[in-house]
N, C-alpha and C. Protein backbone atom coordinates (compact mmCIF):
# COMPACT_ATOMS: atom_id res chain seq x y z
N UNK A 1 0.82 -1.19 0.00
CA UNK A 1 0.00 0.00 0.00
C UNK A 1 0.87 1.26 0.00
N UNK A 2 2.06 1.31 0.45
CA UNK A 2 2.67 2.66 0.69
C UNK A 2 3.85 2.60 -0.34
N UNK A 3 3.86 1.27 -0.85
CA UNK A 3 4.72 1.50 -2.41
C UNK A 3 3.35 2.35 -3.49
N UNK A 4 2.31 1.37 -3.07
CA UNK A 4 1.39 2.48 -4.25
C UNK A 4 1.05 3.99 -4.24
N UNK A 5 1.43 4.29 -2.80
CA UNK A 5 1.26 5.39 -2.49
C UNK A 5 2.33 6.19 -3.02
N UNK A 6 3.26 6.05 -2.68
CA UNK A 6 4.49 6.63 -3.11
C UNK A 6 4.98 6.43 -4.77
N UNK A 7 4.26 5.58 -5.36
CA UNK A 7 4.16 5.94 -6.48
C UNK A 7 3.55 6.74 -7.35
N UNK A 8 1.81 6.65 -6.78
CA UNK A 8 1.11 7.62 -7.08
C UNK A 8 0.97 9.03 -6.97
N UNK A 9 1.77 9.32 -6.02
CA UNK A 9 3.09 10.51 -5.69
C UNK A 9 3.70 11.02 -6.94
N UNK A 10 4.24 10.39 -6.64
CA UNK A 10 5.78 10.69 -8.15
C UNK A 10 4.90 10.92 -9.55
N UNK A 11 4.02 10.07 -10.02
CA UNK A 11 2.99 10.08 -10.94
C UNK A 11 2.77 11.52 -10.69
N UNK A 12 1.86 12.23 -9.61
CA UNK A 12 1.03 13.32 -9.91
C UNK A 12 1.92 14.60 -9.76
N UNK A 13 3.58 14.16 -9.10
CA UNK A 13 4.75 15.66 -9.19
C UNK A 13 5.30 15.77 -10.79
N UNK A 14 5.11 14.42 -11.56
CA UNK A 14 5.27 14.56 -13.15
C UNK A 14 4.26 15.43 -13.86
N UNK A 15 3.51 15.20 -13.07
CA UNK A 15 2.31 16.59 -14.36
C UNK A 15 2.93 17.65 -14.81
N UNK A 16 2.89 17.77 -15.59
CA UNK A 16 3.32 19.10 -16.02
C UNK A 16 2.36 20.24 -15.45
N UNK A 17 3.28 21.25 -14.94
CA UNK A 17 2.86 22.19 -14.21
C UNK A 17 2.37 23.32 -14.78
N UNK A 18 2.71 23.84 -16.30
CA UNK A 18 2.18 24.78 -17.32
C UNK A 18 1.30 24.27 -18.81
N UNK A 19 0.95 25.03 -19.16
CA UNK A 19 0.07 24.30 -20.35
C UNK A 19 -1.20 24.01 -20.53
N UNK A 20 -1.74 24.14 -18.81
CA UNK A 20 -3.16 24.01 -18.82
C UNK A 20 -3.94 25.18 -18.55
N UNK A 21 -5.36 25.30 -18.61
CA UNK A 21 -5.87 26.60 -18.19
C UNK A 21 -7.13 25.99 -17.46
N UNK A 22 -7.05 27.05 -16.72
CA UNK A 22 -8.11 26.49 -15.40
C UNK A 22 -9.34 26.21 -15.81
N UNK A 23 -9.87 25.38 -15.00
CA UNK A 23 -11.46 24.95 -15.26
C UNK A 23 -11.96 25.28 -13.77
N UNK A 24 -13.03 25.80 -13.78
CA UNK A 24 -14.06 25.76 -12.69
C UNK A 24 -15.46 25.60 -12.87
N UNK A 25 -15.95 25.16 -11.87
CA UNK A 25 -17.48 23.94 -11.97
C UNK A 25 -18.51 25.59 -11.55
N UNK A 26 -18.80 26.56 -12.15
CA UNK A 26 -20.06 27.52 -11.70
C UNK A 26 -21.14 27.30 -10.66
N UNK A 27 -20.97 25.64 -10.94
CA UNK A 27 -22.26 25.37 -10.07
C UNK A 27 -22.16 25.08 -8.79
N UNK A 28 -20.60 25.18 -8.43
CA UNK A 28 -20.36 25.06 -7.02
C UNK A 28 -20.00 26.58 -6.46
N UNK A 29 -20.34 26.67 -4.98
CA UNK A 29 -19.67 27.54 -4.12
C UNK A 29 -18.13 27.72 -4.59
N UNK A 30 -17.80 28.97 -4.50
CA UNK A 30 -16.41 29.43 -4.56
C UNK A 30 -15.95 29.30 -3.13
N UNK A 31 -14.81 28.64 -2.59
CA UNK A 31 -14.10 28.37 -1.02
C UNK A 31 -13.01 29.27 -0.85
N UNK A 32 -12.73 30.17 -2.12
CA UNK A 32 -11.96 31.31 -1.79
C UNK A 32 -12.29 32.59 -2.45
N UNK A 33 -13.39 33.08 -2.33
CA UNK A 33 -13.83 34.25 -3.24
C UNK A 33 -13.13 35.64 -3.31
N UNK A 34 -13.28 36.04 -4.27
CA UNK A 34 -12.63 37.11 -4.15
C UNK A 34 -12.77 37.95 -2.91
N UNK A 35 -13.95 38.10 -2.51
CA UNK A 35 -14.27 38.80 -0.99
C UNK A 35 -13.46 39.14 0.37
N UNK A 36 -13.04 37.56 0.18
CA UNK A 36 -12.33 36.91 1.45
C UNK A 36 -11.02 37.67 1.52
N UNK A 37 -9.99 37.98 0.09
CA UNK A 37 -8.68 38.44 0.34
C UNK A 37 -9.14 40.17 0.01
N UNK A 38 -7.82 40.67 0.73
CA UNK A 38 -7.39 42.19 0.31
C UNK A 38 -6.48 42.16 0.44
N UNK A 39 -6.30 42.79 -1.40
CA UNK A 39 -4.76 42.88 -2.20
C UNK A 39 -3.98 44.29 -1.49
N UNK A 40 -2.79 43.89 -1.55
CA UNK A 40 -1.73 45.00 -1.12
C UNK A 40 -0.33 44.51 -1.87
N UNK A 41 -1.22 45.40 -3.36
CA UNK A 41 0.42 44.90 -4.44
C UNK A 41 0.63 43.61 -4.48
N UNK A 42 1.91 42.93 -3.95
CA UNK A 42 2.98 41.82 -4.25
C UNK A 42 2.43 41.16 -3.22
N UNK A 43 1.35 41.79 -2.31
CA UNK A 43 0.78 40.57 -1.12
C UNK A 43 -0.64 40.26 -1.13
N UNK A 44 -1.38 39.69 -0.35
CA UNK A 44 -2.56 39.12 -0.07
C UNK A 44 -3.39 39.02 1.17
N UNK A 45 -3.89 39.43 1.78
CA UNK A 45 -4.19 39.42 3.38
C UNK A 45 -5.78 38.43 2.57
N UNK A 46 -5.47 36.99 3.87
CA UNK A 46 -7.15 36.21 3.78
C UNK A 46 -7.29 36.84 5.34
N UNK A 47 -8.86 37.14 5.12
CA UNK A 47 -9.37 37.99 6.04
C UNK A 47 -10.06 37.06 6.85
N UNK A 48 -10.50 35.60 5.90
CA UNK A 48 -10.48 34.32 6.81
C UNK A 48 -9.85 34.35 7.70
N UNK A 49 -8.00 34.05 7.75
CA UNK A 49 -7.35 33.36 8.57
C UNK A 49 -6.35 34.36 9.27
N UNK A 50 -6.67 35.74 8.25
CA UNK A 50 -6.09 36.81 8.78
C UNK A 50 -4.59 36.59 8.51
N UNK A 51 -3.99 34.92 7.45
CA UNK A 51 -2.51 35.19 7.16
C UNK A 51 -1.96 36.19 6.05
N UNK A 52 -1.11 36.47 5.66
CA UNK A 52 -0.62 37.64 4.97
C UNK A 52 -0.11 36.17 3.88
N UNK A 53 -0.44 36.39 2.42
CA UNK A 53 0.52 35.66 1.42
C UNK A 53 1.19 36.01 0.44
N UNK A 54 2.13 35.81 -0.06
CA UNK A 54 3.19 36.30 -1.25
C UNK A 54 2.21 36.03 -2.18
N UNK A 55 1.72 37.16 -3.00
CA UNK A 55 0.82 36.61 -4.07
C UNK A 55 1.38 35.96 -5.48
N UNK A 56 2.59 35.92 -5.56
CA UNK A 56 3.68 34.77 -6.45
C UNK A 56 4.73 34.20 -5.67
N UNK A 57 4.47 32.62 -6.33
CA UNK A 57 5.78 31.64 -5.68
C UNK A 57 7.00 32.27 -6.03
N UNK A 58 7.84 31.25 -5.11
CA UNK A 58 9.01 31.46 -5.29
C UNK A 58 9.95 31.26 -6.53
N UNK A 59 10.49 31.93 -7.62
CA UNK A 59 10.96 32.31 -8.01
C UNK A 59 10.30 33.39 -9.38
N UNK A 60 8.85 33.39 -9.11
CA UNK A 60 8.83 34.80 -10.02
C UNK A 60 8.69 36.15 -8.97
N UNK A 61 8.22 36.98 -10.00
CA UNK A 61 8.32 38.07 -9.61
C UNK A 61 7.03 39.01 -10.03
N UNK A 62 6.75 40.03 -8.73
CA UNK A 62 5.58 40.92 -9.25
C UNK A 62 5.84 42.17 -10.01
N UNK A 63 4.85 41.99 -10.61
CA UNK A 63 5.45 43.25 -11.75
C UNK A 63 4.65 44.71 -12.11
N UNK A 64 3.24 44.25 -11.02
CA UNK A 64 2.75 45.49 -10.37
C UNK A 64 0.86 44.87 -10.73
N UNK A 65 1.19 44.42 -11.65
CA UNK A 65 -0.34 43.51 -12.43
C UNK A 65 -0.33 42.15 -12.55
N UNK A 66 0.87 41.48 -12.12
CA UNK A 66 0.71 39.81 -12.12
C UNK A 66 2.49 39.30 -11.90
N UNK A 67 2.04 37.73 -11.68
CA UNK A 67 3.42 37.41 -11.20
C UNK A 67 3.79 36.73 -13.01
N UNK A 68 5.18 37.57 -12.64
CA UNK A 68 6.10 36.96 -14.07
C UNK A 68 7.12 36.06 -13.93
N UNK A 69 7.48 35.37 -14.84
CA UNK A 69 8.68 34.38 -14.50
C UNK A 69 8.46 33.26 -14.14
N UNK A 70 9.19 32.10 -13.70
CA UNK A 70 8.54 30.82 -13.57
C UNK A 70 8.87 30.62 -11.99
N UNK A 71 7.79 29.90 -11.70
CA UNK A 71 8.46 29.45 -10.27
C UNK A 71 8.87 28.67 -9.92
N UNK A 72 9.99 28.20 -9.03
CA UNK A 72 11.13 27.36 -8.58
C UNK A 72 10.90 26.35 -7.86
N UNK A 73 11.24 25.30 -8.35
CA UNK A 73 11.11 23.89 -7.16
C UNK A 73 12.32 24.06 -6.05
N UNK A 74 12.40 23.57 -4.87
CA UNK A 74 13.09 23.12 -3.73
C UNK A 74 12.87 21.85 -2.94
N UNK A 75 13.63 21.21 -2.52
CA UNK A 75 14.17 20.41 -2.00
C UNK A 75 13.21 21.16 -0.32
N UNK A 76 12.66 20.20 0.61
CA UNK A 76 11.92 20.44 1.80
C UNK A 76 13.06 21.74 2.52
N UNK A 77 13.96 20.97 2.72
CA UNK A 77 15.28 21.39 3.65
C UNK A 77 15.28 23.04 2.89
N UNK A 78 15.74 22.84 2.02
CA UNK A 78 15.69 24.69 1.01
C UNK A 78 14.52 25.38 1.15
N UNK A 79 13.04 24.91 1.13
CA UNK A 79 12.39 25.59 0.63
C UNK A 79 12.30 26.01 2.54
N UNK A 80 12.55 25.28 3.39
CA UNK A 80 12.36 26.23 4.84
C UNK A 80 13.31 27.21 4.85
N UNK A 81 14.57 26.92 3.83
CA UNK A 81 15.58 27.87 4.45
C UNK A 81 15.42 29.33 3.37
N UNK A 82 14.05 29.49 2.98
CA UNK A 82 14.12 30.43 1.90
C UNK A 82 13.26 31.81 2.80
N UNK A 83 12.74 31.28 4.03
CA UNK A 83 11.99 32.38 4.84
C UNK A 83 12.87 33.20 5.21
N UNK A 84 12.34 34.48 4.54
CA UNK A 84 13.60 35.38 5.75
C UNK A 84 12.51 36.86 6.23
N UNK A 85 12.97 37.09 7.12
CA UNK A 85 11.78 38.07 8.15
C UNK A 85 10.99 37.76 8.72
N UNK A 86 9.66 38.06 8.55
CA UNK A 86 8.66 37.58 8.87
C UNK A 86 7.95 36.59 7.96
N UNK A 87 8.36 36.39 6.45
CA UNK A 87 8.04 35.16 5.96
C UNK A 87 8.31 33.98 6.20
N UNK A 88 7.91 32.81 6.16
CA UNK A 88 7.84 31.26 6.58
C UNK A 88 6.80 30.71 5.56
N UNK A 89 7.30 29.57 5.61
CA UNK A 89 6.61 28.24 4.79
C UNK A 89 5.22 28.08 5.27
N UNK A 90 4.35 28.11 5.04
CA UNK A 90 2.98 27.60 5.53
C UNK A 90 2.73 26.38 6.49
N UNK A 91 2.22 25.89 7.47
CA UNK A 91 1.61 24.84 7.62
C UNK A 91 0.59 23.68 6.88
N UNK A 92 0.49 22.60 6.91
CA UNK A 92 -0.57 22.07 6.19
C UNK A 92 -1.58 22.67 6.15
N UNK A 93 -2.40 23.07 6.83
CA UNK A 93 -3.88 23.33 7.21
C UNK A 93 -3.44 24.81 6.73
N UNK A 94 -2.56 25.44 7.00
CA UNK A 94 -2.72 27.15 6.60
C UNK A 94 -2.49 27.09 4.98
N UNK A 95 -1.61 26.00 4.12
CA UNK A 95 -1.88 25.86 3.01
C UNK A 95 -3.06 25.56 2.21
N UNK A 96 -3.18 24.54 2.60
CA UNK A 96 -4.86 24.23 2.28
C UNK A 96 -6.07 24.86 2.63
N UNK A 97 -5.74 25.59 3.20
CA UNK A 97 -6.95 26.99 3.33
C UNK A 97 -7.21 27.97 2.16
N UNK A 98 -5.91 28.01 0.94
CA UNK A 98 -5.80 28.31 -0.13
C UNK A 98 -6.54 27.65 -1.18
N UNK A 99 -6.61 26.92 -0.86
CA UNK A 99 -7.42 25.81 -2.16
C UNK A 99 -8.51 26.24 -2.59
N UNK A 100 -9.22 26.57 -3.94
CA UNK A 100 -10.53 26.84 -4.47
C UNK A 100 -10.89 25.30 -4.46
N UNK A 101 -11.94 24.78 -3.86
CA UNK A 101 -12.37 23.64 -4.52
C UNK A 101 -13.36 23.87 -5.32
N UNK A 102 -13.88 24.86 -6.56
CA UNK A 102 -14.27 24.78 -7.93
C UNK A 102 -13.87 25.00 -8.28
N UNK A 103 -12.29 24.61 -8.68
CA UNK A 103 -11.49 24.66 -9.56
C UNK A 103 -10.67 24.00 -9.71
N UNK A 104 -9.80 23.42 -10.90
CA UNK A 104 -8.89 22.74 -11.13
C UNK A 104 -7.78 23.35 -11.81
N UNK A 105 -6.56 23.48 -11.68
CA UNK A 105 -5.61 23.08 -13.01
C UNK A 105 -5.30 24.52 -13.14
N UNK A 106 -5.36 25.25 -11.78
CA UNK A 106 -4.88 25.33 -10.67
C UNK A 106 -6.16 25.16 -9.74
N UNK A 107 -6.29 24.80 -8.74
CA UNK A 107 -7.46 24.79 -7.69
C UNK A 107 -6.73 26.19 -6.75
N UNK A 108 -6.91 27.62 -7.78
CA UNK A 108 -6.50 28.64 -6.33
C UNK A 108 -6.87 29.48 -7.27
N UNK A 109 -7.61 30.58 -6.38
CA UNK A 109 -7.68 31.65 -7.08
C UNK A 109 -7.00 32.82 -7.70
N UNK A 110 -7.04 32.39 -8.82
CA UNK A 110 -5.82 33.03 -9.78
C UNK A 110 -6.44 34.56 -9.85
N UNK A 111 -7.32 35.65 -9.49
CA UNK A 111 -7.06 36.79 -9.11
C UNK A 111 -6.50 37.38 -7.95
N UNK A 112 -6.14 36.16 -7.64
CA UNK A 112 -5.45 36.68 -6.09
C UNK A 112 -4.15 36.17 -6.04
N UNK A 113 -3.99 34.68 -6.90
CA UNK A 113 -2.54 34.54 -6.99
C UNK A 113 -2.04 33.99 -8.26
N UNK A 114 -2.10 35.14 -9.02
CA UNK A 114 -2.05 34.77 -10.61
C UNK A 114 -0.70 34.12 -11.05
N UNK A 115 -0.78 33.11 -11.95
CA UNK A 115 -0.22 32.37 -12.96
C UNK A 115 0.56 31.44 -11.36
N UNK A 116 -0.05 30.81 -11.09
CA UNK A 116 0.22 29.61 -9.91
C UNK A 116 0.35 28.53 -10.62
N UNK A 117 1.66 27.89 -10.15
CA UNK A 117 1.92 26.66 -10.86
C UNK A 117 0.97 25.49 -10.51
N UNK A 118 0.59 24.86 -11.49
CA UNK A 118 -0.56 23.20 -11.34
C UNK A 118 0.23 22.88 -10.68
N UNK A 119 1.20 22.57 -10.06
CA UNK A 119 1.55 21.77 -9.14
C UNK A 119 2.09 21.62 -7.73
N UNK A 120 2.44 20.63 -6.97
CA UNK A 120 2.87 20.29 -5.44
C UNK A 120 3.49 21.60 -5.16
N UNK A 121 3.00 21.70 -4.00
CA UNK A 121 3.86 22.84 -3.56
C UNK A 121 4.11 22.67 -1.70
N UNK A 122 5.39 22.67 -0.99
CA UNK A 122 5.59 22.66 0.40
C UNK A 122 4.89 23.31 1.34
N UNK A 123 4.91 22.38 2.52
CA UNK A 123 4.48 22.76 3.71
C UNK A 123 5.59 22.82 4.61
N UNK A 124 5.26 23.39 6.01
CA UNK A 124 6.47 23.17 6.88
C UNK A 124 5.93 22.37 7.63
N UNK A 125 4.62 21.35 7.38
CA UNK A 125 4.67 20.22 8.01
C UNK A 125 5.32 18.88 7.85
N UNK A 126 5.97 18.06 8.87
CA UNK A 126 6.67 16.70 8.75
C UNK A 126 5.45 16.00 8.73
N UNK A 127 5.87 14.84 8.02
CA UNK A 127 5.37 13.95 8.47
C UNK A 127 5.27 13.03 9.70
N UNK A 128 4.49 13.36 11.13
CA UNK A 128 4.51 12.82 11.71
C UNK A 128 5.09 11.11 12.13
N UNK A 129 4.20 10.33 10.79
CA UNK A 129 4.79 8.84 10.42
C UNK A 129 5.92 8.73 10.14
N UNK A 130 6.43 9.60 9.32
CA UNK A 130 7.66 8.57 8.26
C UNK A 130 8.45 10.20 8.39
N UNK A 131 9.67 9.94 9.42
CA UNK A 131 10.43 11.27 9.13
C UNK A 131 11.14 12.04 7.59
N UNK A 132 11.25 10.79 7.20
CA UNK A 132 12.07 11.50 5.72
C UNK A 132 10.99 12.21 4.52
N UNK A 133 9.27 12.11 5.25
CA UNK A 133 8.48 13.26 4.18
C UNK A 133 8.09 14.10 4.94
N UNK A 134 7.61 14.78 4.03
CA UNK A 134 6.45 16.10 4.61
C UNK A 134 5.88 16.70 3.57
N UNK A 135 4.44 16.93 4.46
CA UNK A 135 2.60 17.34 3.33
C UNK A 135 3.08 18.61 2.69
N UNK A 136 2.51 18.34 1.53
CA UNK A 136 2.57 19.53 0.42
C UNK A 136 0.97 19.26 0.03
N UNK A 137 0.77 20.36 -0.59
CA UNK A 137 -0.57 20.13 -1.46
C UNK A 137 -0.47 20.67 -2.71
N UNK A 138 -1.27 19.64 -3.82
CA UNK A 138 -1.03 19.06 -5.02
C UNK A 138 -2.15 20.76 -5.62
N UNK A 139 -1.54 21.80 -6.24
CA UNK A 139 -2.70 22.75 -6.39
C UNK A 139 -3.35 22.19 -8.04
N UNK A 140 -2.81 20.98 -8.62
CA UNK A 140 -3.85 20.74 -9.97
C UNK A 140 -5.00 20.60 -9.53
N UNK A 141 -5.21 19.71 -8.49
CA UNK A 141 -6.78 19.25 -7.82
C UNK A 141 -7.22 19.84 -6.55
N UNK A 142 -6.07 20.27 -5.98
CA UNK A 142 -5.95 20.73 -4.31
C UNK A 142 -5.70 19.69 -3.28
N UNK A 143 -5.40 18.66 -3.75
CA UNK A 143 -5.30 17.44 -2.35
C UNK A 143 -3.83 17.37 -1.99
N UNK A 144 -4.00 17.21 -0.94
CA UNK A 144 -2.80 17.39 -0.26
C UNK A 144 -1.87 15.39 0.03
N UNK A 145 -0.64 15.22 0.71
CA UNK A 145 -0.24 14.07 1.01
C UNK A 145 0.73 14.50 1.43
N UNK A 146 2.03 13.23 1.52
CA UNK A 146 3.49 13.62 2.02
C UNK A 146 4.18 12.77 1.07
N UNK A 147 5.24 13.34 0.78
CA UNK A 147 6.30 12.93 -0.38
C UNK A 147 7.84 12.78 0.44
N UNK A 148 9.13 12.33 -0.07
CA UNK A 148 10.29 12.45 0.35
C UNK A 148 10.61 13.78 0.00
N UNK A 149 10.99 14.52 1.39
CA UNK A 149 11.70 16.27 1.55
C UNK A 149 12.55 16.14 0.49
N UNK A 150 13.18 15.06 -0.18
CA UNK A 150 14.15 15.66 -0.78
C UNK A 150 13.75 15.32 -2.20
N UNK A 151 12.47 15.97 -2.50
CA UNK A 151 11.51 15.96 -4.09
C UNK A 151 11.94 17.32 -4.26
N UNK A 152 11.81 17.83 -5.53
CA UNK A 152 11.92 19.24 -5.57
C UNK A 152 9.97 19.47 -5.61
N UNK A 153 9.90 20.75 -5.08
CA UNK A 153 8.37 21.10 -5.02
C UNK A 153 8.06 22.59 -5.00
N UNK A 154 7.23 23.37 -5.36
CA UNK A 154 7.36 24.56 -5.28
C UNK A 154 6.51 25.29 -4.14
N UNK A 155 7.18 26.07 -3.75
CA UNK A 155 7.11 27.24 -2.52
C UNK A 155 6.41 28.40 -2.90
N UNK A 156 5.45 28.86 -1.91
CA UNK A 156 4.43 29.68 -1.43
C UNK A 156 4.70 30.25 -0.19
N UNK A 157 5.34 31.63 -0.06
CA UNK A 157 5.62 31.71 1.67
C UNK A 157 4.34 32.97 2.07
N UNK A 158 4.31 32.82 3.38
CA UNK A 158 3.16 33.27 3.97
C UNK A 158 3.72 34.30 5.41
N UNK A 159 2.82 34.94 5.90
CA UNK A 159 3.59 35.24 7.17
C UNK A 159 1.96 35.82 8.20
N UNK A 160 2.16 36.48 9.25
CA UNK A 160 1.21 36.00 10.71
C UNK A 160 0.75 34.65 10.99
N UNK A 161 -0.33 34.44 12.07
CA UNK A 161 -0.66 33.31 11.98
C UNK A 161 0.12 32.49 12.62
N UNK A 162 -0.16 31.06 12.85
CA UNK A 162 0.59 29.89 13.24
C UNK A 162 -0.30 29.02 14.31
């Protein structure tokens, strides 16, 4: 079971992360509406959880109307050591609070965090079970799991909260 798991893993960090364009179901509730955030430039305040978010991953850049450039995979160990100030890696649950679930391919709301890669992206949670992973969530569908820290995966840093 945890070979299939860990395969089915690796399977869904191969997706290609560009190329697709989002789909969303109308007929469902929006779980992150526009409502919920207020923009400030290059950031994001959810008024939900009251965390502050980088409104582009790590390695593009804001350019005053959207994030440009591509964003960067890391290794677990790197992507904690990329917080500096008051930014930090998310928690599971503070990541997945991001998730649109009417949407796919990205499941996040791309007016709030435009051109988001389809794919895995880190948490600063371990895996409790098995020390050598820790939960990321998958943003093609939004489901989350735990992979080996030393996958490359892409980073979302956040800051208040905890």
């Amino acid at each position: 079971m945890r070979l299939r798991n860990i395969l089915l893993t690796g399977l869904l960090l191969l997706v290609s992360a560009t190329g697709h364009a989002q789909t969303c179901n109308d007929r469902m509730r929006a779980t992150t509406p526009d409502s919920r955030f207020e923009l400030s430039g290059d950031e994001v305040k959810d008024l939900q959880t009251g965390l502050v978010w980088q409104r582009c991953s790590v390695g593009q850049q804001w350019d005053g109307t959207t994030c440009t450039g591509s964003a960067t995979t890391h290794t677990w160990p790197a992507a904690l050591a990329l917080a500096t100030g008051n930014w930090r890696l998310p928690n599971i649950k503070e990541l997945a609070s991001i998730v649109e679930t009417a949407c796919h391919s990205p499941a996040i709301n791309l007016a709030m965090f435009p051109n988001t890669a389809s794919g895995s992206y880190w948490s600063s949670s371990p895996d409790v079970g098995y020390s050598y992973n820790a939960w990321y969530v998958y943003f093609y569908y939004g489901e989350d799991g735990t992979v080996s820290k030393h996958y490359d995966l892409y980073v979302r840093l956040v800051r208040g909260g905890q």
